[in-house]
N, C-alpha and C. Protein backbone atom coordinates (compact mmCIF):
# COMPACT_ATOMS: atom_id res chain seq x y z
N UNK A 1 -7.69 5.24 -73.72
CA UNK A 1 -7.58 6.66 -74.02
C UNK A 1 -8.99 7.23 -74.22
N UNK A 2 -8.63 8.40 -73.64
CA UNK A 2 -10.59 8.99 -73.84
C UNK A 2 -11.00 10.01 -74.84
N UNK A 3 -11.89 9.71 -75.45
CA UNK A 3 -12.24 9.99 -77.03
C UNK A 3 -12.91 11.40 -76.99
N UNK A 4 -12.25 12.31 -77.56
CA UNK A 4 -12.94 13.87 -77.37
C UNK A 4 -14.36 13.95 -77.87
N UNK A 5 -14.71 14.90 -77.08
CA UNK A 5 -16.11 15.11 -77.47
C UNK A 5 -16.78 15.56 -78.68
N UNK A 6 -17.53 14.86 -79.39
CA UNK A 6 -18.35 15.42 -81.01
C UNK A 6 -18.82 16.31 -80.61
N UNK A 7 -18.52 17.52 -80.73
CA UNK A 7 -19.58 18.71 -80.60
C UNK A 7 -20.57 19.51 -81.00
N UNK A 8 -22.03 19.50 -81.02
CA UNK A 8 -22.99 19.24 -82.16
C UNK A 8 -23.66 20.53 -82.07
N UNK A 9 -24.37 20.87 -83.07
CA UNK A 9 -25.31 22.33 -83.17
C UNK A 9 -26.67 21.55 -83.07
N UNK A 10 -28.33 22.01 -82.93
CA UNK A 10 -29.33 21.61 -82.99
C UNK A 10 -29.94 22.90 -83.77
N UNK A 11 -31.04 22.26 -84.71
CA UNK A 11 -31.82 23.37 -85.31
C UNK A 11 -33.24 22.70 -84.75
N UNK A 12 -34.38 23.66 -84.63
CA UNK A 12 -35.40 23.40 -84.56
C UNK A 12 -36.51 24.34 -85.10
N UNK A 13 -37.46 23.60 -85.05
CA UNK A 13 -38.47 24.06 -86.34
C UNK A 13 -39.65 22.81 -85.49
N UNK A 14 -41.18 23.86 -85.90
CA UNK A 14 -42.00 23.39 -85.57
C UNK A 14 -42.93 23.03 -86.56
N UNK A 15 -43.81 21.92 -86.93
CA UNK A 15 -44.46 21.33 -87.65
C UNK A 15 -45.86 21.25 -87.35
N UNK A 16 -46.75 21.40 -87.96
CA UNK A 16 -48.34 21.23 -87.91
C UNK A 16 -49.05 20.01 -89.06
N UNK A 17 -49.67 19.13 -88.52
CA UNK A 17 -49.95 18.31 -89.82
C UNK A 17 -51.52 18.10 -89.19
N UNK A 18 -52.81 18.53 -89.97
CA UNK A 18 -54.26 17.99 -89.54
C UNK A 18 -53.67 16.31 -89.02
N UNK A 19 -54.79 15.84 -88.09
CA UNK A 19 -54.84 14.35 -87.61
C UNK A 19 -53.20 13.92 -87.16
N UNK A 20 -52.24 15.03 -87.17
CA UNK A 20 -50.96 14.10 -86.69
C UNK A 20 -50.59 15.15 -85.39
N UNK A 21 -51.28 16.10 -84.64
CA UNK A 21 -50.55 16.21 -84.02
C UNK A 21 -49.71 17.15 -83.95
N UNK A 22 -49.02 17.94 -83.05
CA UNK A 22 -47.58 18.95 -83.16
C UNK A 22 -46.77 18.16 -83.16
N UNK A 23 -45.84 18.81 -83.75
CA UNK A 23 -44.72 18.27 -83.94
C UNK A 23 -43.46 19.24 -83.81
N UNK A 24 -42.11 18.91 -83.16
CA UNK A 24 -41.14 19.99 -83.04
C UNK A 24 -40.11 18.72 -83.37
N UNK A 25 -39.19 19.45 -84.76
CA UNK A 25 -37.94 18.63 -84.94
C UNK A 25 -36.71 19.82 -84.95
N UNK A 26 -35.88 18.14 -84.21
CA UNK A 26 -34.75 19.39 -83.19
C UNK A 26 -33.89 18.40 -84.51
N UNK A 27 -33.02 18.88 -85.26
CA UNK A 27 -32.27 18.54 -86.27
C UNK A 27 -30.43 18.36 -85.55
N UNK A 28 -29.86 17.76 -85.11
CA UNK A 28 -28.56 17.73 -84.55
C UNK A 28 -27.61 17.73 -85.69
N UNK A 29 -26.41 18.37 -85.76
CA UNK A 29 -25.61 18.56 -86.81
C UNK A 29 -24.14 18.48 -86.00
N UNK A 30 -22.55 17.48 -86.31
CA UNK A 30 -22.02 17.70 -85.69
C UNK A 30 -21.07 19.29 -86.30
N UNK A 31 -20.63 19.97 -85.52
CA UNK A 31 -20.38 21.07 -85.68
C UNK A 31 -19.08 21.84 -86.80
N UNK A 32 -18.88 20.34 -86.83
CA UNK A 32 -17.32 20.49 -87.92
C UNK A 32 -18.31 20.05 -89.88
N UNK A 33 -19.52 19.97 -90.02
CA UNK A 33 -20.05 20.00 -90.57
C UNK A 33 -21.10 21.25 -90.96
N UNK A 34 -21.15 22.47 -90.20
CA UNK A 34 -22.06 22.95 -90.40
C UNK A 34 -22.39 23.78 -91.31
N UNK A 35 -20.56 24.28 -92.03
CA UNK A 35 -20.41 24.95 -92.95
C UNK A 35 -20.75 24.66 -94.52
N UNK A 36 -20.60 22.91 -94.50
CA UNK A 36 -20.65 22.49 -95.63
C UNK A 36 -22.17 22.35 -95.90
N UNK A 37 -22.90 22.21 -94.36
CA UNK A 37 -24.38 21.81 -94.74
C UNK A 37 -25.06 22.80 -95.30
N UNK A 38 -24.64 24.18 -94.70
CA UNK A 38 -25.07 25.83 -95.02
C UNK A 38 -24.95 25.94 -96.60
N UNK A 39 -24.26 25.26 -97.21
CA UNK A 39 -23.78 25.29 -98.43
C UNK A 39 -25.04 24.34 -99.39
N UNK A 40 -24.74 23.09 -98.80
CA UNK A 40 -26.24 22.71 -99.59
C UNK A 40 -27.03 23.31 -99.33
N UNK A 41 -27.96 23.21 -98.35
CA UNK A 41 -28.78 23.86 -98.01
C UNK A 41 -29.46 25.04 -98.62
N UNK A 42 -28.33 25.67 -98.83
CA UNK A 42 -28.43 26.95 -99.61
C UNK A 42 -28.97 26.52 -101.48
N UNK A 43 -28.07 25.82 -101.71
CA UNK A 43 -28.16 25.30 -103.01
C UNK A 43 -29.29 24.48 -103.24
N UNK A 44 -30.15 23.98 -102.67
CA UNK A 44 -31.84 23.56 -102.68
C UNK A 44 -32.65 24.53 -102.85
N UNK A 45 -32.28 25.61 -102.11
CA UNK A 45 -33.47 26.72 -102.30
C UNK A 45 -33.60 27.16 -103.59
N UNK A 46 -34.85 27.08 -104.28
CA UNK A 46 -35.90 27.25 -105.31
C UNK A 46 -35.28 28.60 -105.73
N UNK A 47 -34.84 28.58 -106.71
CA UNK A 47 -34.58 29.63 -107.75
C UNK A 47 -36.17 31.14 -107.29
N UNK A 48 -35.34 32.35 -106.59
CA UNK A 48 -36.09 33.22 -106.35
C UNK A 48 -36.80 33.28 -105.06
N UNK A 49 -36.79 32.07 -104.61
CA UNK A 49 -37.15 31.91 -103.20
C UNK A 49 -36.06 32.59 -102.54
N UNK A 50 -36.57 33.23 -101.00
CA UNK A 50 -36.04 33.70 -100.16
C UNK A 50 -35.61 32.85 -99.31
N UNK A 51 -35.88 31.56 -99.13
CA UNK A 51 -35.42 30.07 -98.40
C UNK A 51 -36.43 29.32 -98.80
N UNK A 52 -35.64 28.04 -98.17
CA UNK A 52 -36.12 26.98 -98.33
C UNK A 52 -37.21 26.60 -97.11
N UNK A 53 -38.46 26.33 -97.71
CA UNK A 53 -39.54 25.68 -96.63
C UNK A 53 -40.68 25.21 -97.67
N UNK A 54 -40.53 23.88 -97.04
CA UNK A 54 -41.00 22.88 -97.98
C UNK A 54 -42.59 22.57 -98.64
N UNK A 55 -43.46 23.61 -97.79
CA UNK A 55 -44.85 24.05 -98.02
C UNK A 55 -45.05 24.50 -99.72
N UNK A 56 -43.43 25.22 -99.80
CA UNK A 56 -43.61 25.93 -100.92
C UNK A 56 -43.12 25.10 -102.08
N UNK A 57 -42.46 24.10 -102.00
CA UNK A 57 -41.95 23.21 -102.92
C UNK A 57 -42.85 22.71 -103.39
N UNK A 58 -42.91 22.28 -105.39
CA UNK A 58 -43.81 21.75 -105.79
C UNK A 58 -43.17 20.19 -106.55
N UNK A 59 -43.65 19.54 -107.29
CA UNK A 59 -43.29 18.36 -107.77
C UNK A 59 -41.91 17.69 -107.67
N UNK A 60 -41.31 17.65 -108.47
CA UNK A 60 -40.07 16.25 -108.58
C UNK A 60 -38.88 16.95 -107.70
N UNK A 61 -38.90 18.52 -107.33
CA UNK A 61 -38.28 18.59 -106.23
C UNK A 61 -38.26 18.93 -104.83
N UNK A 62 -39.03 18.14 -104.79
CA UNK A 62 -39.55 17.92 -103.40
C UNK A 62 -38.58 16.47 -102.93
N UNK A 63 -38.87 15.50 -103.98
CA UNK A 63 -37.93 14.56 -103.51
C UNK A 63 -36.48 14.73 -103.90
N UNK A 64 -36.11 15.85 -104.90
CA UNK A 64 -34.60 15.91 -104.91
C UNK A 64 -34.19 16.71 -103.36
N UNK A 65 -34.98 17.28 -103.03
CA UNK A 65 -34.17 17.79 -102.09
C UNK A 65 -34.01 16.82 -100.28
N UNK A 66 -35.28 16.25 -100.58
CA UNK A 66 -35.47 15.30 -99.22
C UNK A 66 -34.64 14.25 -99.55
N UNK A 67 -34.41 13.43 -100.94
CA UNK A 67 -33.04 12.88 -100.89
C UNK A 67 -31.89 13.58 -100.69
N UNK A 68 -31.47 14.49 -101.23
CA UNK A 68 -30.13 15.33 -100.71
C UNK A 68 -29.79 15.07 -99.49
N UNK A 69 -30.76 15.91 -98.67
CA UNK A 69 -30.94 15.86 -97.31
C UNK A 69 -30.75 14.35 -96.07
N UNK A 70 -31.24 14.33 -97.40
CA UNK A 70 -31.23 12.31 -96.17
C UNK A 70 -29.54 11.91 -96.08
N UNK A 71 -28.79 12.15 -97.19
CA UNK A 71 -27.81 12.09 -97.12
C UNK A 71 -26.85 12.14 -96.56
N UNK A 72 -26.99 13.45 -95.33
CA UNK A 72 -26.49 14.13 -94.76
C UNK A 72 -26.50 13.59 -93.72
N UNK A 73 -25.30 13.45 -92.68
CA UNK A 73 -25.19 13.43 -91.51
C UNK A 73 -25.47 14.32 -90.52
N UNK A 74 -27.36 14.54 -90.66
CA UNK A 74 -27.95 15.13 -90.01
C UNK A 74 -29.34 14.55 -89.30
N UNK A 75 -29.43 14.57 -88.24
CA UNK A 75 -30.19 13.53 -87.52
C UNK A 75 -31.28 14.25 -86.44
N UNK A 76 -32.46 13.72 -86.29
CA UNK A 76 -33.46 14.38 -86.21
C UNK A 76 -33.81 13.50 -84.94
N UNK A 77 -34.65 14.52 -83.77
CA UNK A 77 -35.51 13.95 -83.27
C UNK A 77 -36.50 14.65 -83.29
N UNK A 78 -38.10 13.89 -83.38
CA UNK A 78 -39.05 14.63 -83.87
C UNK A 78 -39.78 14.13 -82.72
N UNK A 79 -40.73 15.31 -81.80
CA UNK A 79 -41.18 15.18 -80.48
C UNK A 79 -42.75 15.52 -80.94
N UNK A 80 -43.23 13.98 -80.75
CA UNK A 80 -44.68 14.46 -81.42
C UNK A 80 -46.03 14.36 -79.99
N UNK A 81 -46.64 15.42 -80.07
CA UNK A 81 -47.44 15.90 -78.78
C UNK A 81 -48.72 14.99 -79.73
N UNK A 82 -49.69 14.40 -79.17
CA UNK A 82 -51.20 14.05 -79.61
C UNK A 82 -51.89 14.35 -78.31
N UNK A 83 -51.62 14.70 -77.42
CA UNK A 83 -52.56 14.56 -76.46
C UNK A 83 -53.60 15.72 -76.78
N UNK A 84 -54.80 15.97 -76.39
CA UNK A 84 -56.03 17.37 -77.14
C UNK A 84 -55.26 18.44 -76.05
N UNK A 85 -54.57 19.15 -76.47
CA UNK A 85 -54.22 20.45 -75.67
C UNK A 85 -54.24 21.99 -76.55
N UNK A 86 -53.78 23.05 -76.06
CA UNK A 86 -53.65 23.97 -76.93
C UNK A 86 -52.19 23.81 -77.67
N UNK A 87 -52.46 24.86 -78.53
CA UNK A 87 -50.73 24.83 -79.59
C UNK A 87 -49.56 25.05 -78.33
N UNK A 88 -50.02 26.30 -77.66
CA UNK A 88 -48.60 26.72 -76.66
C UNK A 88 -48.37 25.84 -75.66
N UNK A 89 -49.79 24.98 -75.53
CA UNK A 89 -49.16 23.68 -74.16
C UNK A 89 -48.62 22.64 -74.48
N UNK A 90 -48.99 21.95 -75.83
CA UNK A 90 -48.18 21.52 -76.82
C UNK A 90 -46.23 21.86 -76.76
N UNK A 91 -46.31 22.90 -77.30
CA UNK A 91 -45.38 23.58 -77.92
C UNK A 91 -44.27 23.66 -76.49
N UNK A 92 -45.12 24.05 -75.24
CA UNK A 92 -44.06 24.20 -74.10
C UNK A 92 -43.75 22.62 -74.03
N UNK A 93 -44.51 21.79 -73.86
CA UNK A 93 -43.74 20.04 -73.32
C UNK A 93 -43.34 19.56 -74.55
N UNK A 94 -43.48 20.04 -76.01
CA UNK A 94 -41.93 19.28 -76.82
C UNK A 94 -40.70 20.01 -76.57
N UNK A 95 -40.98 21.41 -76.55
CA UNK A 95 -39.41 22.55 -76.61
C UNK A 95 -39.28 21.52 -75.22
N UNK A 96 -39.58 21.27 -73.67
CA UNK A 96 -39.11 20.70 -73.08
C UNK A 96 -38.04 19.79 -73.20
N UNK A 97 -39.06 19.02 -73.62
CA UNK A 97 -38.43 17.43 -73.86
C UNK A 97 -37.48 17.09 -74.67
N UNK A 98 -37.32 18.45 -75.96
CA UNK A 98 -36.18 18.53 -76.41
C UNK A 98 -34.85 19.30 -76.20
N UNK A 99 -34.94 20.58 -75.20
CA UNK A 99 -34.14 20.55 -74.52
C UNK A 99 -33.35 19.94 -73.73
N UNK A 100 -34.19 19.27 -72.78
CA UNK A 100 -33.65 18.27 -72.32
C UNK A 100 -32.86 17.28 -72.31
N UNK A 101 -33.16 16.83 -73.75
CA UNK A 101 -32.36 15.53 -74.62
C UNK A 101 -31.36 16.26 -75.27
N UNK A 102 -31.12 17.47 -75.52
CA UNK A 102 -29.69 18.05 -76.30
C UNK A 102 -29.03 18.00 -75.38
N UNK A 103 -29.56 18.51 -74.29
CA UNK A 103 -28.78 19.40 -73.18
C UNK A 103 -27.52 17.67 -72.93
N UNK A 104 -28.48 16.38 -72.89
CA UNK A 104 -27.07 15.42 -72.20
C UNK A 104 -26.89 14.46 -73.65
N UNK A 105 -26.72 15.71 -74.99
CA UNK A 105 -26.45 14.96 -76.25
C UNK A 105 -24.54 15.77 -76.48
N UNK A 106 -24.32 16.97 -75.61
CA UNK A 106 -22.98 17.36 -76.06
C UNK A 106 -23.59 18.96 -77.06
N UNK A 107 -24.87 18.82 -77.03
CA UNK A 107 -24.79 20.39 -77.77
C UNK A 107 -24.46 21.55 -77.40
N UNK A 108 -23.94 22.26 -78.42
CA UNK A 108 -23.26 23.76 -77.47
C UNK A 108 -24.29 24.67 -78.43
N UNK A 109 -24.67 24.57 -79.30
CA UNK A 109 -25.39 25.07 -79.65
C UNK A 109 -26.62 25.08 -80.09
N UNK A 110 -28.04 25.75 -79.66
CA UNK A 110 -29.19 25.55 -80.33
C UNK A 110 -29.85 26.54 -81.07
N UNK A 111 -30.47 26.37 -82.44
CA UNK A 111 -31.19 27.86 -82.62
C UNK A 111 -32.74 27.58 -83.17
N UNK A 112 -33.44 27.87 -82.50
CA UNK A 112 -34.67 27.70 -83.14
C UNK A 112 -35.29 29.17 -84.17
N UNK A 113 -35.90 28.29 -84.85
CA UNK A 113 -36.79 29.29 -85.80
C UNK A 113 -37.61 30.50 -84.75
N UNK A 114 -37.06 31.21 -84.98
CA UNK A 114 -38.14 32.21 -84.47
C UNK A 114 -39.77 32.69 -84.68
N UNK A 115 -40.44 32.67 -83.66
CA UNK A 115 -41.64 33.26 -84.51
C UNK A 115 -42.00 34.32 -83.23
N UNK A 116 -43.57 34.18 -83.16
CA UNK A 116 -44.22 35.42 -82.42
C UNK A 116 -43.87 35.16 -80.72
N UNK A 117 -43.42 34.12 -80.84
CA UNK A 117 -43.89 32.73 -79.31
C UNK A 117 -42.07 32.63 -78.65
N UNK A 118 -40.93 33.73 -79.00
CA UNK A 118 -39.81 33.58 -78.58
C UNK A 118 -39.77 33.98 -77.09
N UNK A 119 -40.60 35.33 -76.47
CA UNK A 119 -40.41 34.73 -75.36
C UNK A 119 -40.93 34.01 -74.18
N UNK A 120 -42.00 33.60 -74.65
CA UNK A 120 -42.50 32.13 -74.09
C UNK A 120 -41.81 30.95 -74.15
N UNK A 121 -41.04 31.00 -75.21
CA UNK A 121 -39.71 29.98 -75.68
C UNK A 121 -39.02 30.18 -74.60
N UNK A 122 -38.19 31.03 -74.57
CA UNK A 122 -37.08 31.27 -73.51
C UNK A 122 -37.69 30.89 -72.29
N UNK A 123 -38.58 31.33 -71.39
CA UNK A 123 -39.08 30.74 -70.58
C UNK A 123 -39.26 29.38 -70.27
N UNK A 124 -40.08 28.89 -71.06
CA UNK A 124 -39.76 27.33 -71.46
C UNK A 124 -38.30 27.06 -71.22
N UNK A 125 -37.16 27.21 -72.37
CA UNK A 125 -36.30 26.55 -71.98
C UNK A 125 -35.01 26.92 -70.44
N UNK A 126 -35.47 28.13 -70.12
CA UNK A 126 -34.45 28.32 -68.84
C UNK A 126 -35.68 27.91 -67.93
N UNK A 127 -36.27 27.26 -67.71
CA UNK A 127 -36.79 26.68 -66.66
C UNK A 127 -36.65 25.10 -66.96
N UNK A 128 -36.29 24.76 -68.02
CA UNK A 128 -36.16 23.42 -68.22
C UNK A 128 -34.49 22.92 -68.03
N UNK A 129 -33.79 24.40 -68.49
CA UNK A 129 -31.96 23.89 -68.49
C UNK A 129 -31.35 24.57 -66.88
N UNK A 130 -32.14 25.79 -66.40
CA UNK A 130 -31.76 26.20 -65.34
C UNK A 130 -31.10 27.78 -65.60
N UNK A 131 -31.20 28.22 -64.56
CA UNK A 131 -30.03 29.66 -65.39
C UNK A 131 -28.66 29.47 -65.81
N UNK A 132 -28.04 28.51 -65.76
CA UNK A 132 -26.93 28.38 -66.47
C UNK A 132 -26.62 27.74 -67.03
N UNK A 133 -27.25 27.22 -68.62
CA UNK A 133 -26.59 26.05 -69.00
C UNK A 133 -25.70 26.08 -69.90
N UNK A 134 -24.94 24.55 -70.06
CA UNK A 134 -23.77 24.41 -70.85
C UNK A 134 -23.86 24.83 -71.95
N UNK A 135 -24.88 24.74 -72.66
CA UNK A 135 -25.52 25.23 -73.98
C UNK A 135 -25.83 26.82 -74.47
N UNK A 136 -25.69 27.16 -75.37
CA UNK A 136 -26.42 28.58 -75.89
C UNK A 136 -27.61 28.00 -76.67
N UNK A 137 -28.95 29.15 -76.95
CA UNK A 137 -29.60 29.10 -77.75
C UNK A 137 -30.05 30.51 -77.70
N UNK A 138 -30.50 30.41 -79.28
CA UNK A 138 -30.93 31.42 -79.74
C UNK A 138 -32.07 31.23 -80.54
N UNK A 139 -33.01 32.68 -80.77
CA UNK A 139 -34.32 32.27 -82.03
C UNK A 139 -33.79 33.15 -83.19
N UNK A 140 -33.25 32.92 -83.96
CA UNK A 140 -33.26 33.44 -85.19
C UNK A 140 -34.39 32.69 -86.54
N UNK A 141 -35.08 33.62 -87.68
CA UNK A 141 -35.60 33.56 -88.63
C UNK A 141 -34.95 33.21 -89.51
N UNK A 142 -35.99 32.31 -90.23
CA UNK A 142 -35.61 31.65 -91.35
C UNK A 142 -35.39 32.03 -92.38
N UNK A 143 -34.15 32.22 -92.84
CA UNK A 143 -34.04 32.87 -94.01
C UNK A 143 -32.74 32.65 -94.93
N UNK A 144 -32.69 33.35 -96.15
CA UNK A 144 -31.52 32.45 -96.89
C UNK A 144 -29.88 32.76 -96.15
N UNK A 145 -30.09 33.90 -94.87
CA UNK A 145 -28.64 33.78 -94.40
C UNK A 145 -28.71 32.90 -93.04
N UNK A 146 -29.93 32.03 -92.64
CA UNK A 146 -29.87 30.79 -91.76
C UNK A 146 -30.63 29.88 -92.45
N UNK A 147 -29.37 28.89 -93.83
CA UNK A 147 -30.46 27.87 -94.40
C UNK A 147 -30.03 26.75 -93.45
N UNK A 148 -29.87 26.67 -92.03
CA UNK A 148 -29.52 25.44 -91.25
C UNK A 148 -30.65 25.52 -91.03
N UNK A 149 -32.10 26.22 -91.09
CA UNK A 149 -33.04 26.30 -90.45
C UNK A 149 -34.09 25.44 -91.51
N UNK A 150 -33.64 25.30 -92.24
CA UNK A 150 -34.43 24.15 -93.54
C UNK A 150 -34.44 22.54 -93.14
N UNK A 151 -33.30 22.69 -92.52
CA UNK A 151 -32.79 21.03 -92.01
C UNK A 151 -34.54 20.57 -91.24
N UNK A 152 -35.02 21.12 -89.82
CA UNK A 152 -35.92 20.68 -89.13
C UNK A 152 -37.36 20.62 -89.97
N UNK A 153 -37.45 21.49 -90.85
CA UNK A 153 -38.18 21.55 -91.99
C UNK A 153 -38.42 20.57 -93.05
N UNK A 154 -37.23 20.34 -93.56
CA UNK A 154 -37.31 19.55 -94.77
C UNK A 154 -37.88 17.83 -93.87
N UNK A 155 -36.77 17.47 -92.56
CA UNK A 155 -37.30 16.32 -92.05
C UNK A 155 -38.51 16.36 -91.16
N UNK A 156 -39.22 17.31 -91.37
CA UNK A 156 -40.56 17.35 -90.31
C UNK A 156 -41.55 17.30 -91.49
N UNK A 157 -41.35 17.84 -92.50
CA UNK A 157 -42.39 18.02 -94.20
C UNK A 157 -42.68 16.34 -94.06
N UNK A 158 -41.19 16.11 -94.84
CA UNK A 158 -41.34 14.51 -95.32
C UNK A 158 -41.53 13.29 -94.57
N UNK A 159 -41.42 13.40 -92.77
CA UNK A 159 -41.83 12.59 -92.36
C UNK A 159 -43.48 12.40 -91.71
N UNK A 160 -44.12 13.86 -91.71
CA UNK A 160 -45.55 13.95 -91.60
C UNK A 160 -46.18 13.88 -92.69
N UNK A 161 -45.55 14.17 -93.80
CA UNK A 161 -45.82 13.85 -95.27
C UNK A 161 -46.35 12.58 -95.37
N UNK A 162 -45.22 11.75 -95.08
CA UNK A 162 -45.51 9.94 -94.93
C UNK A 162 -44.62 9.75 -96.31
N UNK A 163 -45.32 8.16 -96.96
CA UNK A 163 -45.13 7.57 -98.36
C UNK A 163 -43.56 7.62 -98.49
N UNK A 164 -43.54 7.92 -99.29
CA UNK A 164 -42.29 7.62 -100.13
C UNK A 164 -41.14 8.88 -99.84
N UNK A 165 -41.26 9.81 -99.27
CA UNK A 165 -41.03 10.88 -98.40
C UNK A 165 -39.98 10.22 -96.80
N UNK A 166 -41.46 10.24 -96.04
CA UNK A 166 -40.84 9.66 -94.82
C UNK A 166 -39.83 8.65 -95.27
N UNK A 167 -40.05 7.82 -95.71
CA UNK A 167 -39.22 6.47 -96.36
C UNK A 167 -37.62 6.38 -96.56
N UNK A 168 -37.80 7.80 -97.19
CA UNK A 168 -35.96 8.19 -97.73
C UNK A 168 -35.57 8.68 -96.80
N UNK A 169 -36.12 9.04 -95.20
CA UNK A 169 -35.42 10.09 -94.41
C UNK A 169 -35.61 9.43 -92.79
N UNK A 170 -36.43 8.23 -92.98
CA UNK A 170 -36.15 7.63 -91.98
C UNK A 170 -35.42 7.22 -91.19
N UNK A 171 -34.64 6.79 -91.50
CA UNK A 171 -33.07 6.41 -90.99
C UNK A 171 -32.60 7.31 -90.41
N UNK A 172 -32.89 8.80 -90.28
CA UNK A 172 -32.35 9.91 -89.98
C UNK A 172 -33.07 10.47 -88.84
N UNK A 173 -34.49 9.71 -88.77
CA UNK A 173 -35.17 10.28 -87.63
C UNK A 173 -35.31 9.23 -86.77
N UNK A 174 -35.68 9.76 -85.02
CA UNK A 174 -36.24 9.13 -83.82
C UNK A 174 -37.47 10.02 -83.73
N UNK A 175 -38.40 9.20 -83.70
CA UNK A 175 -39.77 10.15 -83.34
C UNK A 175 -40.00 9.59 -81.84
N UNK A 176 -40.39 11.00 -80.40
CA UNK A 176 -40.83 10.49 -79.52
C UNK A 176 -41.83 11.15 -79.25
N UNK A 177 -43.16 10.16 -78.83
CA UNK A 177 -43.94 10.68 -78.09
C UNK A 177 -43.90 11.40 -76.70
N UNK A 178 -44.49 12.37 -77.24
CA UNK A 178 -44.02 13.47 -75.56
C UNK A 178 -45.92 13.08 -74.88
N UNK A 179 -46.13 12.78 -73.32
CA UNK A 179 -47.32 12.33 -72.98
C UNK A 179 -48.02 14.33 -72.74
């Protein structure tokens, strides 16, 4: 008998760390989960904060929330560029490479963080999925009414972070080098 399809959302969020490199983590969530994650998610964010992003987090919860998080049946691939290029040539061959890999993971949905660079994004990815793909995506901003957008965040902080960080959230990530 043939087993229906998990049908998954992707969040993504882009990362900067001196000496490591770009970094873009595409966060996969299966979709019958996404309500409950919206819910933590929400409930991490820092009393008065407008969302959660982990720059702004200071001491002992930093690791309550990257444990929370690890918890979660939410799974990361983190597409790390080193080669010496610019940010946007960078930035076009991970959004690639992670399109790519959703596109034959079952996702119907993607939303990346928005910033100044959305439609260079789009470009990027309809030349990478084609004009019609199975998938939607969208760029929406990060904010406390999209805390799914903390997910690529919280596991891109703590695994460029390193130590005792990366450690608790490992299990949750695939890091690939994009050439």
């Amino acid at each position: 008998m043939k087993q229906p399809k998990v049908i998954r959302h992707a969040y993504i969020d882009e990362s900067k760390r001196p000496n490591s490199g770009f970094m873009l983590c595409a966060v996969t969530v299966i979709e019958g989960d996404v309500a409950e994650y919206r819910t933590t998610m929400k409930s991490l964010r820092p009393n008065g904060a407008a969302r959660l992003h982990m720059k702004n987090v200071r001491g002992a919860d930093r690791m309550k929330i990257v444990s929370t998080v690890a918890q979660l049946e939410a799974h990361s691939r983190i597409y790390v560029v080193k080669k010496r290029c610019s940010e946007r040539e960078a930035r076009d061959m991970a959004l690639r490479s992670a399109f790519l890999d959703l596109n034959g993971m079952d996702v119907a949905r993607v939303v990346v963080e928005s910033c100044d660079q959305d439609p260079k994004d789009r470009q990027v990815i309809r030349h990478a999925l084609g004009p019609s793909p199975d998938m939607t995506y969208d760029h929406e901003p990060a904010s406390m009414n999209n805390p799914m957008l903390a997910l690529p965040d919280v596991h891109a902080w703590a695994w460029g972070r390193g130590g005792i960080y990366k450690d608790a959230i490992k299990h949750r990530i695939t890091e690939i080098r994009v050439p």
